[in-house]
Structure formats: C-alpha cells, structure tokens
C-alpha atoms as a PDB file:
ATOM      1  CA  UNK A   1      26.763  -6.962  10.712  1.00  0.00           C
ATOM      2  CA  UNK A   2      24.882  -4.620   8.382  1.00  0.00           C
ATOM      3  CA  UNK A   3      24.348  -1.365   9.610  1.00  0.00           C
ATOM      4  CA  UNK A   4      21.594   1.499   8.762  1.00  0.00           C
ATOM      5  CA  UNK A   5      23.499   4.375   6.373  1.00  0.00           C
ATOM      6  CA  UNK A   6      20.982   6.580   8.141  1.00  0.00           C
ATOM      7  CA  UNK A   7      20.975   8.644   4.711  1.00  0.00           C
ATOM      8  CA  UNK A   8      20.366  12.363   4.697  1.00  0.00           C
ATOM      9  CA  UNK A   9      16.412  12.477   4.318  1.00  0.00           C
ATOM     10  CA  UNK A  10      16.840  15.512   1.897  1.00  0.00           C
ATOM     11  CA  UNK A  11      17.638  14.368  -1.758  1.00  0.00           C
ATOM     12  CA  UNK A  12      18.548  18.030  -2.804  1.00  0.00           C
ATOM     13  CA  UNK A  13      18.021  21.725  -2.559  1.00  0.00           C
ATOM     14  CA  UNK A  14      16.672  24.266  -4.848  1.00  0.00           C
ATOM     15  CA  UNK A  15      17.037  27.638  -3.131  1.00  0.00           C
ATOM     16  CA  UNK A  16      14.986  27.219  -0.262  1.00  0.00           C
ATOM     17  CA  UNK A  17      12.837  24.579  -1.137  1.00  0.00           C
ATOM     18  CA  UNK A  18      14.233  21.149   0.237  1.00  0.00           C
ATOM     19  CA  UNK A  19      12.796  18.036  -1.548  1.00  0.00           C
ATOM     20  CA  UNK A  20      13.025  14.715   0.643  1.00  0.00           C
ATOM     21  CA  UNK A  21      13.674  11.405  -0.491  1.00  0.00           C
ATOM     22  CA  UNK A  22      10.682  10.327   0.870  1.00  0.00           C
ATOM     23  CA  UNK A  23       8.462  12.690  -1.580  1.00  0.00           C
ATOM     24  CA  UNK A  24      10.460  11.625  -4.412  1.00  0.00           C
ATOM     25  CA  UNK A  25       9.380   8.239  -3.529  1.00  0.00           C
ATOM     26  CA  UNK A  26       5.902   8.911  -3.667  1.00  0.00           C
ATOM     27  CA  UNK A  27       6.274  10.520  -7.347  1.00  0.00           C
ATOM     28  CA  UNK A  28       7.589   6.953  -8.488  1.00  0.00           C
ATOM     29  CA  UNK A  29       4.937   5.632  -6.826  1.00  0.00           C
ATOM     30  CA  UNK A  30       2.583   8.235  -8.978  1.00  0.00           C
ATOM     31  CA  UNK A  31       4.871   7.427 -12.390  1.00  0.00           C
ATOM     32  CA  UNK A  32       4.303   3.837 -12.362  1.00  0.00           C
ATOM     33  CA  UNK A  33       0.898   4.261 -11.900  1.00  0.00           C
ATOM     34  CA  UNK A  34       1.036   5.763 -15.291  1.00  0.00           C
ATOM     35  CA  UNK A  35       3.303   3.068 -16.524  1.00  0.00           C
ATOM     36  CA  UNK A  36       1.317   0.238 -15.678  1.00  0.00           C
ATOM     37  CA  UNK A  37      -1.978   2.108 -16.615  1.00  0.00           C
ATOM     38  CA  UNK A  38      -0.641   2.512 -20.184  1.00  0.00           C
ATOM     39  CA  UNK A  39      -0.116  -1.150 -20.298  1.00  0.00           C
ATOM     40  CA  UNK A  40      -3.073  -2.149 -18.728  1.00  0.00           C
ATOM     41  CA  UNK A  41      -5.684  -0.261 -20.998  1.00  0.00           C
ATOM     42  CA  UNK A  42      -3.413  -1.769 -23.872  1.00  0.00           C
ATOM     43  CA  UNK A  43      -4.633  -5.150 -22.576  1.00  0.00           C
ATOM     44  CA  UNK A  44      -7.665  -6.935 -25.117  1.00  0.00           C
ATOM     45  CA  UNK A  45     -10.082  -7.258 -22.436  1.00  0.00           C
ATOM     46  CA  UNK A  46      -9.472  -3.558 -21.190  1.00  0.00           C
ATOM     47  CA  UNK A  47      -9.333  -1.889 -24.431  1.00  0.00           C
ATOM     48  CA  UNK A  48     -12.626  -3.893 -25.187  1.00  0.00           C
ATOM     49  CA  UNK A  49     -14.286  -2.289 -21.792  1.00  0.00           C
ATOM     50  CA  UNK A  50     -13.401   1.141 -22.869  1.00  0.00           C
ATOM     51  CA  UNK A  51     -10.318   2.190 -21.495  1.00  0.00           C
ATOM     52  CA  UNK A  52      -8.295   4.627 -22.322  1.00  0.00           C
ATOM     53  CA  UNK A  53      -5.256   6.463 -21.847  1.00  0.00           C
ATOM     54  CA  UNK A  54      -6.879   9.639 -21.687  1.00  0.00           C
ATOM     55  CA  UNK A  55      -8.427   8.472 -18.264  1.00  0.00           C
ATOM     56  CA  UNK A  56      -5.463   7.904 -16.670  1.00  0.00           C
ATOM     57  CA  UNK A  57      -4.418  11.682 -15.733  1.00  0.00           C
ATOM     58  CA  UNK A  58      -7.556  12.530 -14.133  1.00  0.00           C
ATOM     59  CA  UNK A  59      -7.807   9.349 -12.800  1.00  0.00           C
ATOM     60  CA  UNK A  60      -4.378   9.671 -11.227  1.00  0.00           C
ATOM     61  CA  UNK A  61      -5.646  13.252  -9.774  1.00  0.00           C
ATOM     62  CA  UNK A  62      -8.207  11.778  -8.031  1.00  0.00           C
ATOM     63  CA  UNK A  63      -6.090   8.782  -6.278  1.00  0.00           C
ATOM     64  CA  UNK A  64      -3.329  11.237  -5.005  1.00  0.00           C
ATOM     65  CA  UNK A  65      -5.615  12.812  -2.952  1.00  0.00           C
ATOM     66  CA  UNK A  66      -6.813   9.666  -2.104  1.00  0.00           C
ATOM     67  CA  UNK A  67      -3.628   8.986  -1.099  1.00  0.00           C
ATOM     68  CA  UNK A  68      -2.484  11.673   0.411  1.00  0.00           C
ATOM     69  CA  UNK A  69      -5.312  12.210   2.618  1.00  0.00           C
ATOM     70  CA  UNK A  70      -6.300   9.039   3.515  1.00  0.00           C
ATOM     71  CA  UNK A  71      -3.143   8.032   4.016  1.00  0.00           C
ATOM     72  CA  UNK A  72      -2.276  10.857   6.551  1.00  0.00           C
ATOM     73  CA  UNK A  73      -5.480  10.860   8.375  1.00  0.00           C
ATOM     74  CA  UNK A  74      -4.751   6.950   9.028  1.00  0.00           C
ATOM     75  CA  UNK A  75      -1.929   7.151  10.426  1.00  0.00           C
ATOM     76  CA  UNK A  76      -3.295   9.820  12.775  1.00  0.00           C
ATOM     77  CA  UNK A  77      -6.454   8.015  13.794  1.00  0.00           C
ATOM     78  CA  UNK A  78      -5.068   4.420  13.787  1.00  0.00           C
ATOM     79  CA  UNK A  79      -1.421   4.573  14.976  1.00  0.00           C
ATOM     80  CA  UNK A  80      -0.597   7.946  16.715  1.00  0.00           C
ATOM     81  CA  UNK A  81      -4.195   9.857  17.612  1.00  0.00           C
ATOM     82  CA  UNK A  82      -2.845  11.065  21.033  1.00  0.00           C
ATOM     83  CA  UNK A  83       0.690  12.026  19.453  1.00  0.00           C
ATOM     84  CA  UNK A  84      -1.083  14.905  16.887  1.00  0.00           C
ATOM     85  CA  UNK A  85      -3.729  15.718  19.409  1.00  0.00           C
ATOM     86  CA  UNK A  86      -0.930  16.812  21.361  1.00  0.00           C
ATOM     87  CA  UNK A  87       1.045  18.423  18.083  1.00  0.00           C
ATOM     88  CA  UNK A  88      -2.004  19.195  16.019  1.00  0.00           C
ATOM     89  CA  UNK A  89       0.635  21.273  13.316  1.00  0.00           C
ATOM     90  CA  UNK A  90       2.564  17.800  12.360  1.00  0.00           C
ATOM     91  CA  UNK A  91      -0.539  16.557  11.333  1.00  0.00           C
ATOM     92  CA  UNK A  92       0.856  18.971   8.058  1.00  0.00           C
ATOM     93  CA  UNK A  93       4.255  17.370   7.977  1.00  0.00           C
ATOM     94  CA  UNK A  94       3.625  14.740   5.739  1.00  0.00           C
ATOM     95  CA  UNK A  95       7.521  14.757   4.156  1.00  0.00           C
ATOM     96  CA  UNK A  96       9.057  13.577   7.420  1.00  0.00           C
ATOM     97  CA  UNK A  97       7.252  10.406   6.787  1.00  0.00           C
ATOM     98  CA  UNK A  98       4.139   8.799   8.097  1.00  0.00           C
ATOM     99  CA  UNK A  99       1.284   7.571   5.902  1.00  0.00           C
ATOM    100  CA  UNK A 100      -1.093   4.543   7.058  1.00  0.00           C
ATOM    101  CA  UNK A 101      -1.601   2.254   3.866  1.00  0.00           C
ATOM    102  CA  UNK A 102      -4.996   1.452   5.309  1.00  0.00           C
ATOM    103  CA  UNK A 103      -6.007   4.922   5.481  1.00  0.00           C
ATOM    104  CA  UNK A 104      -4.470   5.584   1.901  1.00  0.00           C
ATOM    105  CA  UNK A 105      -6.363   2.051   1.068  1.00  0.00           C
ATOM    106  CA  UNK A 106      -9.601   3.935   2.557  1.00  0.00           C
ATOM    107  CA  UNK A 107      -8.963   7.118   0.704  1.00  0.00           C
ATOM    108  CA  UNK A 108      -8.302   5.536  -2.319  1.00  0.00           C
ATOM    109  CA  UNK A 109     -11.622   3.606  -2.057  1.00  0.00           C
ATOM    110  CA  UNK A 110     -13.229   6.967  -2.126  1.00  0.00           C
ATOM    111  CA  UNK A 111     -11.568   9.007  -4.508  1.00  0.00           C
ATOM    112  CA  UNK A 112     -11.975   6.460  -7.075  1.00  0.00           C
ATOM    113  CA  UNK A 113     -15.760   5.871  -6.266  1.00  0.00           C
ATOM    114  CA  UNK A 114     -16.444   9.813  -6.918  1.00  0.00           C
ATOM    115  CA  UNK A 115     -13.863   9.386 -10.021  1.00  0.00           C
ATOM    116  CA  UNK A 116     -16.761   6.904 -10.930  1.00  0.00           C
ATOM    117  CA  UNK A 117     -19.812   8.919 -10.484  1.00  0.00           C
ATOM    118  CA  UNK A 118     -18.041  11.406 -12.673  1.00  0.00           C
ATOM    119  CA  UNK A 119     -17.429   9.387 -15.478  1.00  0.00           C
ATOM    120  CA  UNK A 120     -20.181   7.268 -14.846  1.00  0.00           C
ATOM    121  CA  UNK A 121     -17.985   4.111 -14.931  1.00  0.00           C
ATOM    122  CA  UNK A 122     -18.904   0.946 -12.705  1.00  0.00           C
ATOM    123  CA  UNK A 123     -17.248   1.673  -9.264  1.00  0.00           C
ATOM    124  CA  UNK A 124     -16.644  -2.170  -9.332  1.00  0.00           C
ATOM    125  CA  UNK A 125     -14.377  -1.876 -12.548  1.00  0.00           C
ATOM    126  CA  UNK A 126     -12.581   0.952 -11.457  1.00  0.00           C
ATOM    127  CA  UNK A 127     -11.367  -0.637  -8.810  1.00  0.00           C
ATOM    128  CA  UNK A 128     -10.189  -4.300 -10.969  1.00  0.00           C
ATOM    129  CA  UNK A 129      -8.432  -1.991 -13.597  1.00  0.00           C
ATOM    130  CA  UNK A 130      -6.618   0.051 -10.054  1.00  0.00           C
ATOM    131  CA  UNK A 131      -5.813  -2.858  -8.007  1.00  0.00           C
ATOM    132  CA  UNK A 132      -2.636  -4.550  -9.991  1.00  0.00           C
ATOM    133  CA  UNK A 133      -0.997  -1.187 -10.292  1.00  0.00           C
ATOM    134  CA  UNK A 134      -0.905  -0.498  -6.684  1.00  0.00           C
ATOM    135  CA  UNK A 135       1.465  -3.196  -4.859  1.00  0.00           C
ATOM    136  CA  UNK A 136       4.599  -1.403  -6.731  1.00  0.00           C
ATOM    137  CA  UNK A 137       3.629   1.962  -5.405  1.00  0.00           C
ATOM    138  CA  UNK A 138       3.294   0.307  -1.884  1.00  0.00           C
ATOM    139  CA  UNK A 139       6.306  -1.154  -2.535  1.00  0.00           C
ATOM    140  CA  UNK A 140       8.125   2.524  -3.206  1.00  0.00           C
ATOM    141  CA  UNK A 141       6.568   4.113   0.060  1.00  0.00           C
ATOM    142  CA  UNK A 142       8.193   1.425   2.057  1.00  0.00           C
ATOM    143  CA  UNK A 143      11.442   2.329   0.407  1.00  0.00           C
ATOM    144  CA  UNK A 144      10.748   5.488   1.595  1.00  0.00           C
ATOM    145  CA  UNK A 145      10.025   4.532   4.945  1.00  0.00           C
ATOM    146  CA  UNK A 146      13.446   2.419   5.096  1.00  0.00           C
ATOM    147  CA  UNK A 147      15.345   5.803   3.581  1.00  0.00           C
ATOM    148  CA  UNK A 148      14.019   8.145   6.338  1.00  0.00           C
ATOM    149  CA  UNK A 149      14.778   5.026   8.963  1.00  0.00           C
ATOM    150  CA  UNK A 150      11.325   4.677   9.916  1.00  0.00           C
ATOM    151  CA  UNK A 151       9.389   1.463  10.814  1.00  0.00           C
ATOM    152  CA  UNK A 152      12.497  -0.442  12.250  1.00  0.00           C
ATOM    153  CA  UNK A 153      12.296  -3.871  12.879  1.00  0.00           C
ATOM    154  CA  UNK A 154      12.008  -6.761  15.609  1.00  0.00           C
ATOM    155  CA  UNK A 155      15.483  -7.526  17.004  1.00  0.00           C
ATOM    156  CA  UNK A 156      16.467 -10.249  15.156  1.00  0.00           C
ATOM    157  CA  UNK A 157      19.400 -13.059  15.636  1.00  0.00           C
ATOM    158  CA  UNK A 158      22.855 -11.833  14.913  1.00  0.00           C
ATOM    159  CA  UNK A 159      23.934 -15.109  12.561  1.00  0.00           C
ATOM    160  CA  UNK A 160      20.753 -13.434  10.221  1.00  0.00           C
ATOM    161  CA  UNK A 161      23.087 -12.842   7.131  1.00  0.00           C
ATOM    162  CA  UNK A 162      20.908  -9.613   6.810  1.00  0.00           C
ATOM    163  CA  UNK A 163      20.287  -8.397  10.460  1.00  0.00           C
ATOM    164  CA  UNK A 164      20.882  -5.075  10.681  1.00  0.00           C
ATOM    165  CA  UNK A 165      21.295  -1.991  13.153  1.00  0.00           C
ATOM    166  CA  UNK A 166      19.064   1.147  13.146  1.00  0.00           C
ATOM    167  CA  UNK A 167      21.819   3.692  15.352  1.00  0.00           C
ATOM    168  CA  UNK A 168      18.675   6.002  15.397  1.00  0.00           C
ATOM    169  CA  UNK A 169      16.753   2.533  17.416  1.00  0.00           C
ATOM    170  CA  UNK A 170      19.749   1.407  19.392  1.00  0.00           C
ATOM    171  CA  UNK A 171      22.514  -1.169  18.979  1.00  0.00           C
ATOM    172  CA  UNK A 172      20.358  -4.251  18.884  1.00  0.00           C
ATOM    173  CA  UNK A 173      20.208  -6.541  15.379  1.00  0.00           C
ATOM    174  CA  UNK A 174      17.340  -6.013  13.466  1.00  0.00           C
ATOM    175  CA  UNK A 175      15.102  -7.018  10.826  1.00  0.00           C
ATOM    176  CA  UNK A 176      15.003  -4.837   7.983  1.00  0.00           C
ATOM    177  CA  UNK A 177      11.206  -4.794   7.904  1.00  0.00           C
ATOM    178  CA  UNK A 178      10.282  -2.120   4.981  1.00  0.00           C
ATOM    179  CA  UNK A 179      12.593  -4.053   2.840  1.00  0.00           C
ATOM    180  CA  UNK A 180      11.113  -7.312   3.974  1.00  0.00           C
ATOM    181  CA  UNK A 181       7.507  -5.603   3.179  1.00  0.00           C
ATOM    182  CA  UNK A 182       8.503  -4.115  -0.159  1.00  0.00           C
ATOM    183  CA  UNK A 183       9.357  -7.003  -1.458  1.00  0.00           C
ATOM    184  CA  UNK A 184       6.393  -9.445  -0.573  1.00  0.00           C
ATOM    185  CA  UNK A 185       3.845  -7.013   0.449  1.00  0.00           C
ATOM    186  CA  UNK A 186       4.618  -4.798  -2.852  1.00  0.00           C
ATOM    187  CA  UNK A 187       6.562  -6.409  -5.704  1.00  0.00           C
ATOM    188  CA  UNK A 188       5.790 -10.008  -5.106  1.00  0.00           C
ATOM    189  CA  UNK A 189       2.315  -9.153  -4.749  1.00  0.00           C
ATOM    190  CA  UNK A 190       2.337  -7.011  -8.038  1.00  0.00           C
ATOM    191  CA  UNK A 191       3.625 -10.339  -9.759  1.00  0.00           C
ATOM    192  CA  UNK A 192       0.485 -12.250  -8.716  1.00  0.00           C
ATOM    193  CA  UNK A 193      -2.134  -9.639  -9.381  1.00  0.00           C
ATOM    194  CA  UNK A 194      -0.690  -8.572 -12.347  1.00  0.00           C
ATOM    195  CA  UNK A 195      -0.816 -12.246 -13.784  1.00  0.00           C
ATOM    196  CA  UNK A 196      -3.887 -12.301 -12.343  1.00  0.00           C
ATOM    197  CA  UNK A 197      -5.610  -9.669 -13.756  1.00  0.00           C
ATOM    198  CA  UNK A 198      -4.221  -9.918 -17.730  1.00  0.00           C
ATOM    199  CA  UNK A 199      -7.522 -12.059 -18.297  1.00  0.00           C
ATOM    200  CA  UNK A 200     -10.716 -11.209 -18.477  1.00  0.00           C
ATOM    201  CA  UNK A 201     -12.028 -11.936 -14.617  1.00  0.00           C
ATOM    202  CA  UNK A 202     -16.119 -11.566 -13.055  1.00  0.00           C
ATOM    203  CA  UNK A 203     -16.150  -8.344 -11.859  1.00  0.00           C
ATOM    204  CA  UNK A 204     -14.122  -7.610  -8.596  1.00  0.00           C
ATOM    205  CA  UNK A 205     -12.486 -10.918  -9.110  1.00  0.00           C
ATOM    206  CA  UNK A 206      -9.084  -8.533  -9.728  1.00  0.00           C
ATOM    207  CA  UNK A 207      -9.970  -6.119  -6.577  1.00  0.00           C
ATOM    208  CA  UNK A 208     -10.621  -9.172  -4.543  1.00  0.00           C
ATOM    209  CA  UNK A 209      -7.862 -11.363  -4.994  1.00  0.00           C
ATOM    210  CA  UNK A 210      -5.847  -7.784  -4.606  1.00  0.00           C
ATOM    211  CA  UNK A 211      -7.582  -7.267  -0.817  1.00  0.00           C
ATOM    212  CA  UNK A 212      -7.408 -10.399   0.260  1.00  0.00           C
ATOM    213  CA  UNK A 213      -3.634 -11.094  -0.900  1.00  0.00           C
ATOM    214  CA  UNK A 214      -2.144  -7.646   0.669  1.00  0.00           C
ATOM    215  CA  UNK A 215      -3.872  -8.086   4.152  1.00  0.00           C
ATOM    216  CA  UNK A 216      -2.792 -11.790   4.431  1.00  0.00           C
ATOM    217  CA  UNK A 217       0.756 -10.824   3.739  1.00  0.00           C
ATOM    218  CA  UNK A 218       0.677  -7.336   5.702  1.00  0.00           C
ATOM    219  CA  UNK A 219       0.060  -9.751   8.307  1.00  0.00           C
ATOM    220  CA  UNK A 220       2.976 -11.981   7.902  1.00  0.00           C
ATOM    221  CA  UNK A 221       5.683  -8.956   7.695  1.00  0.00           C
ATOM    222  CA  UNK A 222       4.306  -7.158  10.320  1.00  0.00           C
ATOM    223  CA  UNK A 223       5.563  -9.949  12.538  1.00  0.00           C
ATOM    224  CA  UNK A 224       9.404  -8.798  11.396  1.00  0.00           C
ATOM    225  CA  UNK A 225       8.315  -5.386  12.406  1.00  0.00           C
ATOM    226  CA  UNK A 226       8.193  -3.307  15.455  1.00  0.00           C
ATOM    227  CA  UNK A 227       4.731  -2.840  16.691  1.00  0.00           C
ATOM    228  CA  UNK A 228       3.365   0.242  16.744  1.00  0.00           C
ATOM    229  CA  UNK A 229       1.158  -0.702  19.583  1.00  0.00           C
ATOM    230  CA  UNK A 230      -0.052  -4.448  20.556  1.00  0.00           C
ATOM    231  CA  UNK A 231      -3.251  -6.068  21.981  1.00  0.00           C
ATOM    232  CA  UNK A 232      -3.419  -9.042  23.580  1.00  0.00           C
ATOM    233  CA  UNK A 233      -6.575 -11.642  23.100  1.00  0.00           C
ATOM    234  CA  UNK A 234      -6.023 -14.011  25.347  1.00  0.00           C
ATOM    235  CA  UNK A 235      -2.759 -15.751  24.881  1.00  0.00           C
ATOM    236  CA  UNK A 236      -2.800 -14.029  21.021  1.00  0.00           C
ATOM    237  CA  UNK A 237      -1.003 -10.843  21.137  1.00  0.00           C
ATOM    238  CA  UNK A 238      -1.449  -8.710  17.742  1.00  0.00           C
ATOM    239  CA  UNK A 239      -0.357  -6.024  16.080  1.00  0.00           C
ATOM    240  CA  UNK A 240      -2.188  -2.377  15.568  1.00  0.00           C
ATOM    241  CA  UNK A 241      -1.118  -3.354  11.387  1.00  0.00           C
ATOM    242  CA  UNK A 242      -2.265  -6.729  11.816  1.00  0.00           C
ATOM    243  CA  UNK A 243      -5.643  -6.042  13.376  1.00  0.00           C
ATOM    244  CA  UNK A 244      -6.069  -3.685  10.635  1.00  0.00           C
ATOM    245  CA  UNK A 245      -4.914  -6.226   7.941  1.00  0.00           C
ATOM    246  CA  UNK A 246      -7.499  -9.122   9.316  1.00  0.00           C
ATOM    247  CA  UNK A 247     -10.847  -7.272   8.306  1.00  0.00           C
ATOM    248  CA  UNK A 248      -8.632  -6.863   4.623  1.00  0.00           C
ATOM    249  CA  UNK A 249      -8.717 -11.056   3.855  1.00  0.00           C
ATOM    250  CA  UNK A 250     -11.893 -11.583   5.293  1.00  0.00           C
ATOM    251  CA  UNK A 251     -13.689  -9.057   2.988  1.00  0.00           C
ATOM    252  CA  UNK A 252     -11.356 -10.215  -0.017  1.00  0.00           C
ATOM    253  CA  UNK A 253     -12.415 -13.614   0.508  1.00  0.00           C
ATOM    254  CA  UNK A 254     -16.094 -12.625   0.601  1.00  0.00           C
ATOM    255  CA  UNK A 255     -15.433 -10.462  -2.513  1.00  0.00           C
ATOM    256  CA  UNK A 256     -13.989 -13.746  -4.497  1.00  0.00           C
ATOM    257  CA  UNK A 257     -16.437 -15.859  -3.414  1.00  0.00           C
ATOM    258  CA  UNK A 258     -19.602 -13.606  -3.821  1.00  0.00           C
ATOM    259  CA  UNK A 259     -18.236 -12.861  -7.818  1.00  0.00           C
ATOM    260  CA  UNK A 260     -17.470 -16.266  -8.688  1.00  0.00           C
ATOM    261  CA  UNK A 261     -21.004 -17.587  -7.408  1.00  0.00           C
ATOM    262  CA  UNK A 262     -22.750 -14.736  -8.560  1.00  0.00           C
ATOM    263  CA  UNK A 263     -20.783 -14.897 -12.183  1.00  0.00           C
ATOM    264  CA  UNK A 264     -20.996 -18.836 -12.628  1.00  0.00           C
ATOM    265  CA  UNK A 265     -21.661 -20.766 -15.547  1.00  0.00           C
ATOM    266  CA  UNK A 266     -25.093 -22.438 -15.146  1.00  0.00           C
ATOM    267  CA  UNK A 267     -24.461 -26.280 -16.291  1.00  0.00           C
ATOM    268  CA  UNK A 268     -26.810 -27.454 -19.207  1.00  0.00           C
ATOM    269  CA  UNK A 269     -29.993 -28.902 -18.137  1.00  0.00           C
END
C-alpha cells in the first residue's frame, strides 16, 4: 500500500529565510497565469478585442491579492472561524497552508472588477479572458496542499491500487484527494475551458461554463475527501466544500443561459 512521503514542507534555505514548497507552488500557479495569458491574447478573437500583453503584469498584480486575501479570509470565515478567533496571529501564517478556493474565487471576483474600472474594460470580459487560465493554478495549490499533507482523504478500500496512508492522519487507507482534485477539478477542467474559450463566445459564455463546471466537479471530489465539517438535510448529509460549491453551478447555469438568450440570433421574419 502507498504511503504519504510526508516531505519536508521547506524546499530550501537562504540564510534565514525558509521558502516552503507550498509558496513555490503558488508562484507556478502565478507563472502560468502568464503563460496562458500570452497565448490567450495571441488568440484572433482576443487580439481583435484589444488585448494585450502589456495587461497581463498589472493584471496579474491585481489577482494575487485577490488571491491571497480572499483566499485566506475564506478559509477563516468558511472552514475554521472559531480556530483563528482563538489564534488570531495564524490568521498571518499563510505558508503552512490553508487557502479557501471560494474565498480566493471571491477575491478574485473583486480584484479583477476594480482592475476593470481602472482600465475601463467590461468587467464581463475580464472575467471570459481570466477564467481558462485558472483551473491549472487550482490545480498547483492542491499540489501544494498534498506536499504539506493537508486535506487527507476518506478512508478508502485497501484493494484501491492507489489507497494510500497519511502517518500524520493515522494508519487507515486513504484516498489521495488533492491529487484526485488536481486532476479533474484543475487540469481536466483547464482542457474543457480552454477548448472552450479559443472561439469567439457571447459574453460570459467563457466565465460561465468556467463557474458552473468547477462547482459541479468540486462537488464530486469532495466526496473522496475528508470533510471539514458536515450538515445533514434530512437524510442528505453535505459537505462545508460542497455547500459552498452548489450556489457555484446554479449561478453558472444562470450565467449560460441568461448570455445565450440574451445573445441569440433572431430568425428571419
């Protein structure tokens, strides 16, 4: 049976400055941003909207903090409020891991709305160009998580080719969830949007399709995942990431279907 390395969380040293695997994969996350964002304003229908490279930088200013404080803030409000109340200083501690994607998601939101304003740019195509080059960024945080042993998994069968055990859980087979949700939550998301969004779509079409996708698979993994809490409806019993994901595919689906009623072709009288 597979077993958790349990790698050192600390990727090197300079002097006294320790830099943590976990902050390195956040910078990917950053640097493919810029990747994909070079590609994408290379793309006819973006280049033909007025994108440019030259966005890109300040744009990618703005969505850190998004990011950053979004993310952190979710994960103390949603997941964990009584936790910080009680250690209001680790609120700070952002490299030992611990960043809500739907606060990020939130954040994000934000940050590019006043990146917007600024440039006075349709908030609405700001977020289409955005949305395909954020599943593989996703996808590097949850590498991250699975680094620093976080997020560990539902105990699982043993025959699971793949179970595995987290020593830091206990010595119970389990599901490597942050793999499971970097894969299908991040990269095989990516591959959809992506597709998705190389043709010229109504607007929020891109940002839509993007919402909706994530929360309906967020809600799939996060049944290979331990809970952070639970509530019960009834005989339904769901997750604290699941009840968060729900409101994610409604609003998608009202996003698509708003856009392509709103954007379609009248038929010839």
């Amino acid at each position: 049976m597979l077993v958790h390395p349990l790698p050192d969380p600390i990727a090197f040293s300079l002097g006294p400055v320790s830099v943590h695997w976990y902050g390195l994969m956040y910078l990917l996350a950053f640097v493919q941003f810029l990747a994909l964002g070079r590609l994408r304003v290379g793309q006819p229908h973006m280049a033909a909207a007025g994108w440019k490279k030259e966005d890109l930088d300040d744009m990618l200013f703005y969505g850190v903090l998004g990011v950053v404080l979004g993310g952190r803030l979710g994960e103390v409000l949603f997941y964990h409020p009584a936790y910080y109340l009680s250690h209001p200083l680790e609120i700070l501690a952002v490299w030992k891991g611990g960043m809500s994607f739907h606060g990020g998601f939130l954040g994000v939101l934000l940050a590019m709305a006043l990146w917007a304003r600024k440039r006075g740019r349709s908030v609405l195509d700001v977020y289409d160009f955005i949305a395909p080059m954020v599943p593989l960024g996703y996808a590097a945080g949850r590498i991250g998580n699975f680094i620093n042993a976080e997020l560990p998994g539902r105990v699982a069968d043993p025959s699971l080719p793949w179970a595995m055990i987290w020593p830091n859980v206990d010595n119970l087979p389990r599901h490597p969830s942050p793999i499971y949700q970097a894969l299908v939550d991040g990269v095989l998301l990516f591959i959809i949007v992506w597709i998705f969004a190389r043709r010229q779509r109504p607007p929020l079409a891109v940002g839509g399709l993007f919402v909706a996708l994530y929360g309906l698979a967020r809600f799939c993994t996060e049944y290979f995942r331990t809970p952070d809490y639970e509530v019960s409806f009834g005989p339904v019993t769901i997750s604290a990431g699941q009840m968060l994901s729900l409101p994610m595919v409604a609003a998608g689906l009202v996003m698509l279907a708003v856009t392509y009623r709103l954007n379609r072709t009248p038929q010839a009288q």
